[in-house]
C-alpha atoms as a PDB file:
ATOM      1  CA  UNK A   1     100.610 127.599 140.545  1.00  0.00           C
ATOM      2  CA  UNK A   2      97.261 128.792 139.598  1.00  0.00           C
ATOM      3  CA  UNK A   3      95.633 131.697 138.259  1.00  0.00           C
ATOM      4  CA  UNK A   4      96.236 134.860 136.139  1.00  0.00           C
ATOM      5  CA  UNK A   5     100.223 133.981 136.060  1.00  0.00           C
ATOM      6  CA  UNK A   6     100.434 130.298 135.568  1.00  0.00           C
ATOM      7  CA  UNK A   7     100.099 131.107 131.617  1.00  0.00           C
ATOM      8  CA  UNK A   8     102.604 133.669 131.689  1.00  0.00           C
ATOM      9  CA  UNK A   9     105.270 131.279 134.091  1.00  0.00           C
ATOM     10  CA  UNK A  10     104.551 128.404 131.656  1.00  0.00           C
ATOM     11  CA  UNK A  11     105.372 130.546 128.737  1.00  0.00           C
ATOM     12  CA  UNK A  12     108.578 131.262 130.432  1.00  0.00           C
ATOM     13  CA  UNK A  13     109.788 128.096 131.574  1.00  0.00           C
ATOM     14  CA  UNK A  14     109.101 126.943 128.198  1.00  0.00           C
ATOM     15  CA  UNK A  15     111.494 128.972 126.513  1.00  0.00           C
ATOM     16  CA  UNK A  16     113.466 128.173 128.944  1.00  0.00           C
ATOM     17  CA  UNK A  17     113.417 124.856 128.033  1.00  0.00           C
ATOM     18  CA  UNK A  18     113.909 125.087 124.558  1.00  0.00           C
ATOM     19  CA  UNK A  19     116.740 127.186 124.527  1.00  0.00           C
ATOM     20  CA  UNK A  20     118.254 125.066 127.081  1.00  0.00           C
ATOM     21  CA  UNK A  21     117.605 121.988 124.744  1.00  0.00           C
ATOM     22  CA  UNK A  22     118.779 123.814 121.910  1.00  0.00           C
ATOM     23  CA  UNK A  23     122.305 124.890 123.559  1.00  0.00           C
ATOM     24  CA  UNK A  24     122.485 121.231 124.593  1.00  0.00           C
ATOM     25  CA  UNK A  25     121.509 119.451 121.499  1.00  0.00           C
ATOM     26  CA  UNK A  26     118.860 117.390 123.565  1.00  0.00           C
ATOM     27  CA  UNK A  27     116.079 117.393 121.235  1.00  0.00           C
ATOM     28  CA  UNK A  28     113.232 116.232 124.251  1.00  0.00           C
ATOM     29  CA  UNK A  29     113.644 119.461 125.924  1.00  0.00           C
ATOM     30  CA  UNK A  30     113.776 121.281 122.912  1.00  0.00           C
ATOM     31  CA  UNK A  31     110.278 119.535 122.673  1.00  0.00           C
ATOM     32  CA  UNK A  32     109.426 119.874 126.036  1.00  0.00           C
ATOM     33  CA  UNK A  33     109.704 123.699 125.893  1.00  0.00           C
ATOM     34  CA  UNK A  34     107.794 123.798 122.820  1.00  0.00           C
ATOM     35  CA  UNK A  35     104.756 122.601 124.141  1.00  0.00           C
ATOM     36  CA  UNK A  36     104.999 123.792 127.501  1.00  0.00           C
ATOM     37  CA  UNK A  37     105.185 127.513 125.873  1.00  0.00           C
ATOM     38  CA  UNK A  38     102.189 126.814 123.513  1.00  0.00           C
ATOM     39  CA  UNK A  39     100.277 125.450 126.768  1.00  0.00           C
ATOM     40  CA  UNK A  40     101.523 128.444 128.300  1.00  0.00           C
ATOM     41  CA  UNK A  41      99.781 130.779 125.270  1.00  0.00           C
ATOM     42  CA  UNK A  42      96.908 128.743 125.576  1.00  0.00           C
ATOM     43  CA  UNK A  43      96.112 129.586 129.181  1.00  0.00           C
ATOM     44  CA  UNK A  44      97.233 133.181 128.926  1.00  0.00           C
ATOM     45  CA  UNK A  45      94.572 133.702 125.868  1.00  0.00           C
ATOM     46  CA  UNK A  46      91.757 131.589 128.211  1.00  0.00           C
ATOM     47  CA  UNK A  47      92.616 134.001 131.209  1.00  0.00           C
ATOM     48  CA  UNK A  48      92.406 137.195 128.991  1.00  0.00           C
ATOM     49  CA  UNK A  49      89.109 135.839 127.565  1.00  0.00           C
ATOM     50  CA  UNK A  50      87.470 135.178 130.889  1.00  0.00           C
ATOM     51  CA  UNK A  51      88.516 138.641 132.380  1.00  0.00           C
ATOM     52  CA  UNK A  52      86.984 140.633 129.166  1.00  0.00           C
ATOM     53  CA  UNK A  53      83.838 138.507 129.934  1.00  0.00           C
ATOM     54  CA  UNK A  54      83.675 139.381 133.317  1.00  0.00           C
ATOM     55  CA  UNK A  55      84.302 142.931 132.550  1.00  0.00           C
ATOM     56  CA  UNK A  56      81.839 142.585 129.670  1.00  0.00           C
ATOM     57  CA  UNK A  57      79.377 141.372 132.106  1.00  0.00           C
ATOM     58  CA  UNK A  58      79.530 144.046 134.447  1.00  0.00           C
ATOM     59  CA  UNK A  59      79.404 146.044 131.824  1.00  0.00           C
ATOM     60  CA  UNK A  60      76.161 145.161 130.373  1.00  0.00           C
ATOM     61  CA  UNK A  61      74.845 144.596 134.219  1.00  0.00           C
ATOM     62  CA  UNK A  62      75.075 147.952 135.050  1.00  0.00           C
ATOM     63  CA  UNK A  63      73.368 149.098 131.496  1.00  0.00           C
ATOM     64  CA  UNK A  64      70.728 146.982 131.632  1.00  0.00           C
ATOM     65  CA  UNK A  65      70.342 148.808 135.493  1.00  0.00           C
ATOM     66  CA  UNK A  66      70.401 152.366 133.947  1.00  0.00           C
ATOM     67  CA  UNK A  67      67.580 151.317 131.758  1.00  0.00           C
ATOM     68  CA  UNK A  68      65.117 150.285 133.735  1.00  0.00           C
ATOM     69  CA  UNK A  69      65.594 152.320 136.373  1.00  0.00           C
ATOM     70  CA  UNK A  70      64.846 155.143 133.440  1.00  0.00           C
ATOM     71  CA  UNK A  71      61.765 153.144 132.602  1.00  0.00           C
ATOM     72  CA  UNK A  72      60.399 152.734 136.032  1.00  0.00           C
ATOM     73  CA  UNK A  73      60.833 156.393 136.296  1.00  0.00           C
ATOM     74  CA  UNK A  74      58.969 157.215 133.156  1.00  0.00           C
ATOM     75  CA  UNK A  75      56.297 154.686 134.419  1.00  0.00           C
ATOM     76  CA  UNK A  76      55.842 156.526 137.833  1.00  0.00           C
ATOM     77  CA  UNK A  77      52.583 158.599 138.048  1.00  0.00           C
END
């Protein structure tokens, strides 16, 4: 399990959990899905973040490309 899901299949199995625990009365899965949903969040968030910095990247790659080519063409003779 890896990538741009494992956040979003952590989130789920950790309600999962906790709902389960809570029908149940077992307290340790109640727990259990708890954190496993907050870890869940947590990678979702650091997944998001690292896409809109890649984006953000290309972004600014392909400005910083516009502008010199403008100056190198304002610089020819």
């Amino acid at each position: 399990m890896a990538g741009k899901y494992e956040g979003k299949i952590n989130m789920a199995v950790g309600v999962t959990k906790q709902k389960i625990g809570e029908l149940t009365g077992n307290k340790q899965l109640q727990r259990e899905g708890q954190f496993q949903k907050l870890k869940g969040a947590t990678q979702d968030a650091a997944e998001t973040a690292k896409t809109t910095v890649k984006s953000t990247g290309k972004a600014l790659r392909k400005e910083v490309n516009k502008s010199l080519t403008q100056i190198r063409n304002k610089l020819k003779p």
